[in-house]
C-alpha atoms as a PDB file:
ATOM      1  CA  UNK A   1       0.000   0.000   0.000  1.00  0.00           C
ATOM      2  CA  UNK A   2       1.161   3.424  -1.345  1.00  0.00           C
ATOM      3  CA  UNK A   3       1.113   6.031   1.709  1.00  0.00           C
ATOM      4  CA  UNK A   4       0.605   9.553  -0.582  1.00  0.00           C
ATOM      5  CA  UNK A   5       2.118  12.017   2.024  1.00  0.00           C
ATOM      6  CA  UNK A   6       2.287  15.552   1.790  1.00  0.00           C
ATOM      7  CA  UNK A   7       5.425  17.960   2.965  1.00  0.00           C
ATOM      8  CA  UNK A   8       4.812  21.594   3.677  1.00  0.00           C
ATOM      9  CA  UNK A   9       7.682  24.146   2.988  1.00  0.00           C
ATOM     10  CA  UNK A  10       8.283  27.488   3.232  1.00  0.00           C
ATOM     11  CA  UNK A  11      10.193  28.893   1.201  1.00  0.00           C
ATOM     12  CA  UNK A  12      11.860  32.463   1.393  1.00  0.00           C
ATOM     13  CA  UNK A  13      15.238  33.857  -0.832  1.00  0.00           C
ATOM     14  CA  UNK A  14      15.986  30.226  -1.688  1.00  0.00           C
ATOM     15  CA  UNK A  15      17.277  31.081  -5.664  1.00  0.00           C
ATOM     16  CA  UNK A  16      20.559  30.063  -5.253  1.00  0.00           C
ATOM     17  CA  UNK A  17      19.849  26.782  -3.684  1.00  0.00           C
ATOM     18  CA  UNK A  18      16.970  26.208  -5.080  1.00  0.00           C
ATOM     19  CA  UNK A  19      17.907  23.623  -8.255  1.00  0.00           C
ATOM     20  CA  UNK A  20      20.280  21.439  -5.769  1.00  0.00           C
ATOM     21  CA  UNK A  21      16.865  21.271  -3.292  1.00  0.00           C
ATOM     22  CA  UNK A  22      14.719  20.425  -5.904  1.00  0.00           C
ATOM     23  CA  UNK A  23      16.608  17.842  -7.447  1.00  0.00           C
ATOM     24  CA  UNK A  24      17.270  16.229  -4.248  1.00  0.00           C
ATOM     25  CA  UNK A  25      13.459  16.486  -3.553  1.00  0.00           C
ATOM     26  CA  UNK A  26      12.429  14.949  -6.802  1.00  0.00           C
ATOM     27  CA  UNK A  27      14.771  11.942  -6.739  1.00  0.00           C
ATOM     28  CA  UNK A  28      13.150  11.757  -3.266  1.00  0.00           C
ATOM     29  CA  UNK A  29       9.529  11.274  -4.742  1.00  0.00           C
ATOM     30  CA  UNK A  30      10.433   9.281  -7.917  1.00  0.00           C
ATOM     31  CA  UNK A  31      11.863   6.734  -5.545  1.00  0.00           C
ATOM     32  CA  UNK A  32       9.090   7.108  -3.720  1.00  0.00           C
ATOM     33  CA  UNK A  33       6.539   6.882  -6.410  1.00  0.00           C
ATOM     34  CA  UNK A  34       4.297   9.614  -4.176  1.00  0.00           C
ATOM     35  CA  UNK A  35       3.945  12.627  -2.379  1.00  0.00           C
ATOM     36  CA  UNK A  36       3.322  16.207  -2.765  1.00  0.00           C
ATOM     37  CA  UNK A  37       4.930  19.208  -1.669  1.00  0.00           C
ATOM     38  CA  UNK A  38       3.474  22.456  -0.709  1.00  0.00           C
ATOM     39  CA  UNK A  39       5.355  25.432  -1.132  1.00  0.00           C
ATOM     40  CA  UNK A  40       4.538  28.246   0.998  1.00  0.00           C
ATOM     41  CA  UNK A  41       6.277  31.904   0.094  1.00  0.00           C
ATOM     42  CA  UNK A  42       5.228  34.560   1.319  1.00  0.00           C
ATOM     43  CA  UNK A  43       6.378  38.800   1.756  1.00  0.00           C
ATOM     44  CA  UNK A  44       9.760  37.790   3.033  1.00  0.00           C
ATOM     45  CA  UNK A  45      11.048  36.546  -0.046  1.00  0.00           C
ATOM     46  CA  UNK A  46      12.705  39.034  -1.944  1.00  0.00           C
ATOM     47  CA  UNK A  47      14.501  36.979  -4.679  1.00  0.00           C
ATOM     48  CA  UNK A  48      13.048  35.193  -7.812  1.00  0.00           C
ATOM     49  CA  UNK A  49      12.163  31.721  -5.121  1.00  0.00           C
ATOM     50  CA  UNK A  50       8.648  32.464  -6.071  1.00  0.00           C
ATOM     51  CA  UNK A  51       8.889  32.392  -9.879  1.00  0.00           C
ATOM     52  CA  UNK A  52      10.839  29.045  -9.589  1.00  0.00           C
ATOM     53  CA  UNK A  53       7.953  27.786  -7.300  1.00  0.00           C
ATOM     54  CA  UNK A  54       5.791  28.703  -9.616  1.00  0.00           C
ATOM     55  CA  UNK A  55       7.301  27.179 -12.314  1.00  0.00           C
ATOM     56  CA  UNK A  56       8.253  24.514 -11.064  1.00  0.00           C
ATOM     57  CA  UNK A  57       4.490  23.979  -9.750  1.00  0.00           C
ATOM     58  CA  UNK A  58       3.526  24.628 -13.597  1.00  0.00           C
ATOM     59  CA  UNK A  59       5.692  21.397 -15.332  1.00  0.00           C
ATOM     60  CA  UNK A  60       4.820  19.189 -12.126  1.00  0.00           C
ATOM     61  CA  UNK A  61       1.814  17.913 -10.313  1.00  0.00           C
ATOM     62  CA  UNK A  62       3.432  16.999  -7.346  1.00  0.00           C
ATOM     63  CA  UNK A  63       4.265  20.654  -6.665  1.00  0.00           C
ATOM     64  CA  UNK A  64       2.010  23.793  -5.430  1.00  0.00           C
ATOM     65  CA  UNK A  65       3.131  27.111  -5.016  1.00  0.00           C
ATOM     66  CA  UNK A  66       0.918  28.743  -2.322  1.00  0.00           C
ATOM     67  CA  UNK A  67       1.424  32.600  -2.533  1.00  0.00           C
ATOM     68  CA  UNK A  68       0.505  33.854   1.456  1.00  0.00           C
ATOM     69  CA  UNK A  69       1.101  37.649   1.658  1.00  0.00           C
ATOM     70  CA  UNK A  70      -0.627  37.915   4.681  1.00  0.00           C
ATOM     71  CA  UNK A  71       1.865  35.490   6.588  1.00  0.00           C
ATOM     72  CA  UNK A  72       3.927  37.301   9.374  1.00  0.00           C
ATOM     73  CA  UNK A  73       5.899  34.397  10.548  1.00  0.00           C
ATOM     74  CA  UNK A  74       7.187  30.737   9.573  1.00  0.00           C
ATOM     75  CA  UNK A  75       4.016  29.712  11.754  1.00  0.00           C
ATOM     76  CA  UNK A  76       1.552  31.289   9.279  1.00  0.00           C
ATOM     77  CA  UNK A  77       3.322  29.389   6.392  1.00  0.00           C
ATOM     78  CA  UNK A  78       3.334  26.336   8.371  1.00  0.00           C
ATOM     79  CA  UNK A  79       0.135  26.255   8.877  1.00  0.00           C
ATOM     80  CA  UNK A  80      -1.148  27.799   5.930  1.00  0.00           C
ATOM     81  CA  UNK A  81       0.628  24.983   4.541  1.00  0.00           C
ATOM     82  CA  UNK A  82      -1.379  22.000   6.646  1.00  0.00           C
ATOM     83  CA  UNK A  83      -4.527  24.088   5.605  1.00  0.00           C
ATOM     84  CA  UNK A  84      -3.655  23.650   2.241  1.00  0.00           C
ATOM     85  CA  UNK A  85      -2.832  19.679   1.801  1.00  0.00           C
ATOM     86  CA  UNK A  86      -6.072  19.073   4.188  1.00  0.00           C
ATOM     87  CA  UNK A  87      -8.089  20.515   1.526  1.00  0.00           C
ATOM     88  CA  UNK A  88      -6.527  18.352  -0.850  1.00  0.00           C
ATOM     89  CA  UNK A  89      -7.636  15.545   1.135  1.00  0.00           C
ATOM     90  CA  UNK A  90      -4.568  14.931   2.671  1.00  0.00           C
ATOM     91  CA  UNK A  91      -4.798  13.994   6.621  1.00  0.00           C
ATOM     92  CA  UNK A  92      -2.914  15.291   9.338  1.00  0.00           C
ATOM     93  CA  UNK A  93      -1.206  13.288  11.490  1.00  0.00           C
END
């Protein structure tokens, strides 16, 4: 049986690391064969991190880019994260 998990991440000024994350990440879930990641980015982020969620979000489904202005700590984006995958049917446990 295939456990589809979800991970929640926020992500703030991560451009330059970015592509070494992501790669890890994906060889992560390919192994895997499941999961989904939320990405949570918010006001703090002043680099490009959101574009590359965002694209990244548009060539794969196991991505999602969750824009949260209204965050004012890595709570909010925590839990706007959980908010998000429980919505998508994902529990919390």
């Amino acid at each position: 049986m295939k456990f589809d998990f979800a991970v929640v991440i926020p992500m703030a000024n991560e451009s330059q690391d970015f592509y070494p994350f992501i790669s890890s990440l994906t060889n992560v879930l390919d192994k895997l064969e499941c999961g989904k990641v939320y990405f949570i980015v918010d006001k703090v982020s002043k680099d490009c991190t959101r574009e590359l969620c965002n694209s990244l979000s548009a060539k794969d489904d196991r991505f999602f880019t969750i824009w949260a202005p209204e965050n004012k700590n890595v709570v909010d984006a925590y839990l706007r994260g959980y908010k998000e995958a429980y919505i998508n049917k994902h529990e919390l446990n």
